[in-house]
N, C-alpha and C. Protein backbone atom coordinates (compact mmCIF):
# COMPACT_ATOMS: atom_id res chain seq x y z
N UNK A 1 0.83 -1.19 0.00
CA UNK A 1 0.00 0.00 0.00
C UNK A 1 0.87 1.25 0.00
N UNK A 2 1.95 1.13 0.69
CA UNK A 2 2.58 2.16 0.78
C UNK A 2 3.46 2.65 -0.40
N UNK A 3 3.87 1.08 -1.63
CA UNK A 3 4.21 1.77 -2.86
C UNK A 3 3.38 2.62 -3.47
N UNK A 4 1.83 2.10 -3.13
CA UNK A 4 1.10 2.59 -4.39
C UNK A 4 0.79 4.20 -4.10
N UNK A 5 0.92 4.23 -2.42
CA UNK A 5 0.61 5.68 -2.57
C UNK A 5 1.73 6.03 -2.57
N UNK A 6 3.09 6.14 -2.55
CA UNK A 6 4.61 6.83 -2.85
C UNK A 6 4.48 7.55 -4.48
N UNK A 7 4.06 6.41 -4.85
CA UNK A 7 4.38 6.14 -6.87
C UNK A 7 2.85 6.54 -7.24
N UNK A 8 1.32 7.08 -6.61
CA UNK A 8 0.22 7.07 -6.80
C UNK A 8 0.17 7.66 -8.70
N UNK A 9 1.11 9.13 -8.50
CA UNK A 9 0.87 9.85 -9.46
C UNK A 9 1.62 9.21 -11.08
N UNK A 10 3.07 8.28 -10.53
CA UNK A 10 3.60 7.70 -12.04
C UNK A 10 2.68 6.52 -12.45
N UNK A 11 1.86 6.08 -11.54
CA UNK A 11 1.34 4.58 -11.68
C UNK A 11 -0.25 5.42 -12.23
N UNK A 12 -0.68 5.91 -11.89
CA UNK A 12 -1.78 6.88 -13.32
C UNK A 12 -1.85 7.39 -14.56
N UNK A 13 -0.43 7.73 -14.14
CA UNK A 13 0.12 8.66 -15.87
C UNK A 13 0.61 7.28 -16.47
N UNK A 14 1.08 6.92 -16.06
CA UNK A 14 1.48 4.93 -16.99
C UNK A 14 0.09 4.59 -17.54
N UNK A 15 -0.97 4.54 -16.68
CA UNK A 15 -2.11 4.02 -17.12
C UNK A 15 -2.83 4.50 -18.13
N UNK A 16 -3.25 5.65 -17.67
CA UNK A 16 -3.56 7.08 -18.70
C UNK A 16 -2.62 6.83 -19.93
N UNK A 17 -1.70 6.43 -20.28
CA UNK A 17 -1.24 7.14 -21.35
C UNK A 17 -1.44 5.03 -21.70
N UNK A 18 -1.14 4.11 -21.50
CA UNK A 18 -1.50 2.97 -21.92
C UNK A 18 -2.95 2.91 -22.43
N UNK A 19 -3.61 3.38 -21.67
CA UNK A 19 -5.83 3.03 -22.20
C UNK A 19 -5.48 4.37 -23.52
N UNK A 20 -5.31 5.32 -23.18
CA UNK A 20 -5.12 6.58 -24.27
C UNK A 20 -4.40 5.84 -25.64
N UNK A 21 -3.19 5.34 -25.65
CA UNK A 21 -2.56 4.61 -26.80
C UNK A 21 -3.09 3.78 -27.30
N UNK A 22 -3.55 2.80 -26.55
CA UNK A 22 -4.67 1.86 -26.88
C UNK A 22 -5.33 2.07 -27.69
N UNK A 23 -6.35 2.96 -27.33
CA UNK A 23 -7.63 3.54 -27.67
C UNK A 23 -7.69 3.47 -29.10
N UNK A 24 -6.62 4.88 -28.97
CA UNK A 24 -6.26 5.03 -30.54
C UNK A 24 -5.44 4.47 -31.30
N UNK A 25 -4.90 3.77 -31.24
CA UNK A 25 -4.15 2.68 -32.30
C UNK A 25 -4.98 1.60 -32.80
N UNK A 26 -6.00 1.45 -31.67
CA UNK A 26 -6.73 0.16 -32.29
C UNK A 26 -8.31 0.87 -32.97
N UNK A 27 -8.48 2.32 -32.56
CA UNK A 27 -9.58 2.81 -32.97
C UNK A 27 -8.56 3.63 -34.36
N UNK A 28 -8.15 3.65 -34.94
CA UNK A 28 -7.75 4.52 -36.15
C UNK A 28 -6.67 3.63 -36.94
N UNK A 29 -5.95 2.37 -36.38
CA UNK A 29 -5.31 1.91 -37.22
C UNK A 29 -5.62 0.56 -37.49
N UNK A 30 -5.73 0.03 -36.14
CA UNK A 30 -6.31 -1.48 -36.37
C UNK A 30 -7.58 -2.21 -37.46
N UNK A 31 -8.28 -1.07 -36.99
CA UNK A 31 -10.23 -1.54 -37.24
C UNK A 31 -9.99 -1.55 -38.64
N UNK A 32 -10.36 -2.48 -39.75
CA UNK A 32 -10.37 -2.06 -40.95
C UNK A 32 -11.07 -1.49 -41.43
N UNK A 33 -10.93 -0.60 -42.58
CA UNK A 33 -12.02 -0.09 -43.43
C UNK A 33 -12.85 -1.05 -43.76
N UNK A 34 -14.20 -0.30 -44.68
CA UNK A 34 -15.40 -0.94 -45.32
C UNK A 34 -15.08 -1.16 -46.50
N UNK A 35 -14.79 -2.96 -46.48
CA UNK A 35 -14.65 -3.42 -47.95
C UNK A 35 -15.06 -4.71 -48.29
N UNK A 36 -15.76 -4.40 -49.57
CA UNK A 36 -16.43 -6.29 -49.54
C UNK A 36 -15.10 -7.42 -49.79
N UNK A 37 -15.10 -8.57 -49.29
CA UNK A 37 -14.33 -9.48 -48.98
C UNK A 37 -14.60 -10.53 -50.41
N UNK A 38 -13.69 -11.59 -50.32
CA UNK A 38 -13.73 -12.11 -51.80
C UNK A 38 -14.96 -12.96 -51.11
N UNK A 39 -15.26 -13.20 -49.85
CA UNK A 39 -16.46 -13.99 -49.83
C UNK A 39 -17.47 -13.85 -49.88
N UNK A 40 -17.86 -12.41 -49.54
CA UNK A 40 -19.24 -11.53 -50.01
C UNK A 40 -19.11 -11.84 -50.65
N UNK A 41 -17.92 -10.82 -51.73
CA UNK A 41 -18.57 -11.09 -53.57
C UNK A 41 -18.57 -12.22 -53.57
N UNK A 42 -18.25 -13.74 -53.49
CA UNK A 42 -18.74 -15.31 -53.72
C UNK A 42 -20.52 -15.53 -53.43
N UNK A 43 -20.86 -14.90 -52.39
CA UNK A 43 -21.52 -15.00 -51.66
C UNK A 43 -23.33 -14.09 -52.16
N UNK A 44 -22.55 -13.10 -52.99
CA UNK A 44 -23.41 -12.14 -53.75
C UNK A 44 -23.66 -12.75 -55.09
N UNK A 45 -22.63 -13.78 -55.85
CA UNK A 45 -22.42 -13.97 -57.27
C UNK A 45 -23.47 -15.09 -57.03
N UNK A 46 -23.02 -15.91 -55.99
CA UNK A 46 -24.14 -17.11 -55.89
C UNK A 46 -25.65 -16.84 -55.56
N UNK A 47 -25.40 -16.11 -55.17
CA UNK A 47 -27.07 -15.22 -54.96
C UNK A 47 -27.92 -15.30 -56.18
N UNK A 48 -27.28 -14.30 -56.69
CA UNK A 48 -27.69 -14.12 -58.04
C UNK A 48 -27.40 -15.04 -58.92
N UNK A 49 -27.25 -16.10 -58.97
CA UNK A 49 -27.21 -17.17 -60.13
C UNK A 49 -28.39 -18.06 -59.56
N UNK A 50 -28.47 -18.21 -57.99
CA UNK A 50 -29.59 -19.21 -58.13
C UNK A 50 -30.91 -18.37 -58.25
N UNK A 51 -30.77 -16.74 -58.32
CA UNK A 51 -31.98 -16.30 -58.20
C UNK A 51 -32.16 -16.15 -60.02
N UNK A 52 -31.17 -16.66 -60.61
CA UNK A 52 -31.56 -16.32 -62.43
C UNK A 52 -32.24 -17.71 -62.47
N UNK A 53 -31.49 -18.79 -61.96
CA UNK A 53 -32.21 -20.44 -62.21
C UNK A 53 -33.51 -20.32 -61.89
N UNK A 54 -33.76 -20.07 -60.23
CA UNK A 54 -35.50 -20.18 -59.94
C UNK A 54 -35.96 -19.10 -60.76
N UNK A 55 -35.82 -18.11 -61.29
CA UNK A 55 -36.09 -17.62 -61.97
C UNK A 55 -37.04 -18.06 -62.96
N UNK A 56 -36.06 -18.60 -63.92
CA UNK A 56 -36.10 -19.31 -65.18
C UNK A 56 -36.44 -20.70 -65.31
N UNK A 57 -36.81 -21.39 -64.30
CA UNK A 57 -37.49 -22.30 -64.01
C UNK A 57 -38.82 -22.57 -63.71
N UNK A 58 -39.85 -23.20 -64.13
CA UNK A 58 -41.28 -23.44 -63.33
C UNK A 58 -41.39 -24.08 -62.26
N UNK A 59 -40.46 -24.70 -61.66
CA UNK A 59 -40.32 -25.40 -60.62
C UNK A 59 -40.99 -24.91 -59.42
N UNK A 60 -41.48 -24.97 -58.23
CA UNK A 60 -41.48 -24.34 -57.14
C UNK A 60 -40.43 -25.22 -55.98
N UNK A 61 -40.14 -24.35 -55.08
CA UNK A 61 -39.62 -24.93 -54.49
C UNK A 61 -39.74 -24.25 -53.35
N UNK A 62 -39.34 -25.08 -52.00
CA UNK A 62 -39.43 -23.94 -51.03
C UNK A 62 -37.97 -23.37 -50.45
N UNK A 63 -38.51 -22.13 -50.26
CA UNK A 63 -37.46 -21.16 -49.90
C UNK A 63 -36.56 -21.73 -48.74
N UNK A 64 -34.69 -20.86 -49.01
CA UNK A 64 -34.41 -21.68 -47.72
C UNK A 64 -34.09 -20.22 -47.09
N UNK A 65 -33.54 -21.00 -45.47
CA UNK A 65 -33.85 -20.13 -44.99
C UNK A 65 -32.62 -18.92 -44.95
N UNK A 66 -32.58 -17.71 -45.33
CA UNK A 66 -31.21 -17.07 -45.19
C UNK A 66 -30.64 -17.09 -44.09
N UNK A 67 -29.69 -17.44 -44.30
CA UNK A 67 -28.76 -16.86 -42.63
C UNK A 67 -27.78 -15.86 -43.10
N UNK A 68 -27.91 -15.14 -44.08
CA UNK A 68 -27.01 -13.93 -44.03
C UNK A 68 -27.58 -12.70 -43.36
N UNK A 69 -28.73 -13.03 -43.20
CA UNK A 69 -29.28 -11.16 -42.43
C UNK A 69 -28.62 -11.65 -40.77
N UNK A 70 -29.02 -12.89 -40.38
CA UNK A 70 -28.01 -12.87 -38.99
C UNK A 70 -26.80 -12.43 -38.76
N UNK A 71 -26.43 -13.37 -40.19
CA UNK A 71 -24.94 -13.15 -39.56
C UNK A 71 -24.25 -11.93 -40.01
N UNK A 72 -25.12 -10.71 -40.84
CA UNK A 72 -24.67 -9.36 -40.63
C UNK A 72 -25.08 -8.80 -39.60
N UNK A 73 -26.20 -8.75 -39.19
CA UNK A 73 -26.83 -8.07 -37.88
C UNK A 73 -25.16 -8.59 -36.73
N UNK A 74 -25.05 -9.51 -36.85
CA UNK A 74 -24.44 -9.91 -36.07
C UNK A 74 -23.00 -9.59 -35.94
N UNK A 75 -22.37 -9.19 -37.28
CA UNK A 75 -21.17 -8.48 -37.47
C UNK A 75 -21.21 -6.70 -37.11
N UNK A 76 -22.27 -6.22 -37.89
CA UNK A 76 -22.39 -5.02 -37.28
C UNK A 76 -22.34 -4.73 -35.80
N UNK A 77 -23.27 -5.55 -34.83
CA UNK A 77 -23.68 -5.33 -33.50
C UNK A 77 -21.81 -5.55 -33.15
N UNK A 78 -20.81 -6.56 -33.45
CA UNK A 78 -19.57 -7.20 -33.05
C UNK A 78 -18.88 -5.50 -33.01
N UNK A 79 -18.87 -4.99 -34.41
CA UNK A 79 -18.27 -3.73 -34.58
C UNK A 79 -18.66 -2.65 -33.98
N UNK A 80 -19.94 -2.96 -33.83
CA UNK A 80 -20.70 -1.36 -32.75
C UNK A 80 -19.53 -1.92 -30.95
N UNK A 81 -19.78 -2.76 -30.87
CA UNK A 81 -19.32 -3.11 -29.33
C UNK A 81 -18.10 -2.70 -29.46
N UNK A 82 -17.59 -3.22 -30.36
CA UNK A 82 -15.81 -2.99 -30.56
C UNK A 82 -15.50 -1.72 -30.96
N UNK A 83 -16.18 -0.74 -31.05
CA UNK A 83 -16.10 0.65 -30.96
C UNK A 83 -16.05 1.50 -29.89
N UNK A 84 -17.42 1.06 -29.09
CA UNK A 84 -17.60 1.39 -27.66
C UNK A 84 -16.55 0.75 -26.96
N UNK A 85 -16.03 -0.44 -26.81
CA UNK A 85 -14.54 -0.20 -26.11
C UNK A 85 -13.24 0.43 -26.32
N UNK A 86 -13.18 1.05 -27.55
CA UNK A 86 -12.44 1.61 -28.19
C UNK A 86 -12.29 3.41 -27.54
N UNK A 87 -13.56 3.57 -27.37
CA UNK A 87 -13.99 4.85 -27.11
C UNK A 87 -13.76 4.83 -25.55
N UNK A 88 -14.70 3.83 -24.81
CA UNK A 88 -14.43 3.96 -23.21
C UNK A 88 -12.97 3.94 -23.14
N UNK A 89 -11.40 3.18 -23.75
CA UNK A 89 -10.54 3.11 -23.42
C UNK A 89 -10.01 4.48 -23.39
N UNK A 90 -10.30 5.43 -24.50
CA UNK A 90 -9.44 6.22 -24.47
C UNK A 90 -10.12 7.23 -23.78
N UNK A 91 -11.66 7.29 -22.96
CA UNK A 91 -12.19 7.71 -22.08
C UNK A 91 -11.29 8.00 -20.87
N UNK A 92 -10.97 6.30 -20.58
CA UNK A 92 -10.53 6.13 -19.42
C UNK A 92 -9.08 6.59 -19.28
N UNK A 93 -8.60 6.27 -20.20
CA UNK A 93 -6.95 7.01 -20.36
C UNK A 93 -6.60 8.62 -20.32
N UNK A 94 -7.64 8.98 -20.96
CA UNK A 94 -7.78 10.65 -20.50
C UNK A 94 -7.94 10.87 -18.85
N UNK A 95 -8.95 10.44 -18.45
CA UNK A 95 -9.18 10.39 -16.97
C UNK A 95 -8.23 10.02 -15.82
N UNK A 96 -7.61 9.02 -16.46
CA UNK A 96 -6.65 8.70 -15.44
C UNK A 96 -5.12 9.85 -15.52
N UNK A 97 -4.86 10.39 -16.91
CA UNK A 97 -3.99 11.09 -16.93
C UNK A 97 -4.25 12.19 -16.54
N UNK A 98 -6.00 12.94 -16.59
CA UNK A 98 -6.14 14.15 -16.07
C UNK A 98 -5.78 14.08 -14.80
N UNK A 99 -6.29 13.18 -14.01
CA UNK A 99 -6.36 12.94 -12.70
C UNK A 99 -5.14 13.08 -11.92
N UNK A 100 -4.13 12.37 -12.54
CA UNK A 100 -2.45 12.73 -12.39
C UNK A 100 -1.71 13.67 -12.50
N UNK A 101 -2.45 14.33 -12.84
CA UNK A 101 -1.79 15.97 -13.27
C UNK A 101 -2.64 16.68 -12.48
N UNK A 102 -4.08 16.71 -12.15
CA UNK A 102 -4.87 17.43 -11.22
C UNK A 102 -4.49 17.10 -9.84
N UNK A 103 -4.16 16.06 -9.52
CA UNK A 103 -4.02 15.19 -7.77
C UNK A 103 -2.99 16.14 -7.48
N UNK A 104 -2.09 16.52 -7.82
CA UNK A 104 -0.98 17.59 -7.25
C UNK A 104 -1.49 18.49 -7.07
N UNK A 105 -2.37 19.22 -7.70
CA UNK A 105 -2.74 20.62 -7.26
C UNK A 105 -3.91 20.16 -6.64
N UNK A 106 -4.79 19.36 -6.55
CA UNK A 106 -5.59 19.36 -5.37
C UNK A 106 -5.24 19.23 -3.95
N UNK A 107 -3.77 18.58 -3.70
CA UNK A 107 -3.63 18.17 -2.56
C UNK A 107 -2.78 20.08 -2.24
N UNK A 108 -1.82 20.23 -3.11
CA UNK A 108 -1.27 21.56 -2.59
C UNK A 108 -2.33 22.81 -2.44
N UNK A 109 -3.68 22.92 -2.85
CA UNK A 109 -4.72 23.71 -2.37
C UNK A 109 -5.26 23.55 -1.21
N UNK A 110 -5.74 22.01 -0.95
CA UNK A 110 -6.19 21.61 0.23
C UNK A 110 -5.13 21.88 1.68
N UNK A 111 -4.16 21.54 1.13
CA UNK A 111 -3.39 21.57 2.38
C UNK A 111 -2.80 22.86 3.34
């Protein structure tokens, strides 16, 4: 206990500036841009070929069931979350570094 309060103010600014780096390296360099993948386009081409066949067919058949609206809903919601931690990190890294730089002058006012 007694390191942490000796070292209170380097052991914040370490932190602060780790969640802060974080933040933004993985919010501006990591995250990739918006780009269709060779498996969309696979995924789009096949679409559209079985929708030219039933098409062009009298056949009926029954529909199957998509699972691509899941499993986008489900990528989007992945990327919304993975944003919001992106954002709280560098929330928190600001905070902890303000805090380290404010704790000195609060205690030399108070005292």
């Amino acid at each position: 206990m007694k390191f942490f309060l000796k070292h209170q103010t380097l052991i914040f600014r370490s932190i602060g500036i780790v969640f802060l780096l974080t933040g933004f390296l993985v919010r501006f360099w990591v995250m990739p841009q918006e780009v269709i993948s060779e498996n969309d386009r696979a995924t789009a081409n096949l679409a559209r070929m079985e929708a030219s066949v039933v098409g062009g067919s009298s056949k009926t058949e029954k529909k199957k069931v998509d699972k691509r609206h899941f499993l986008k809903k489900l990528k989007e919601t992945q990327k919304k979350q993975f944003e919001y931690l992106t954002i709280l990190a560098m929330v928190l890294g600001s905070a902890s570094l303000g805090y380290s730089f404010l704790r000195k002058k609060l205690i030399k006012s108070g005292s």
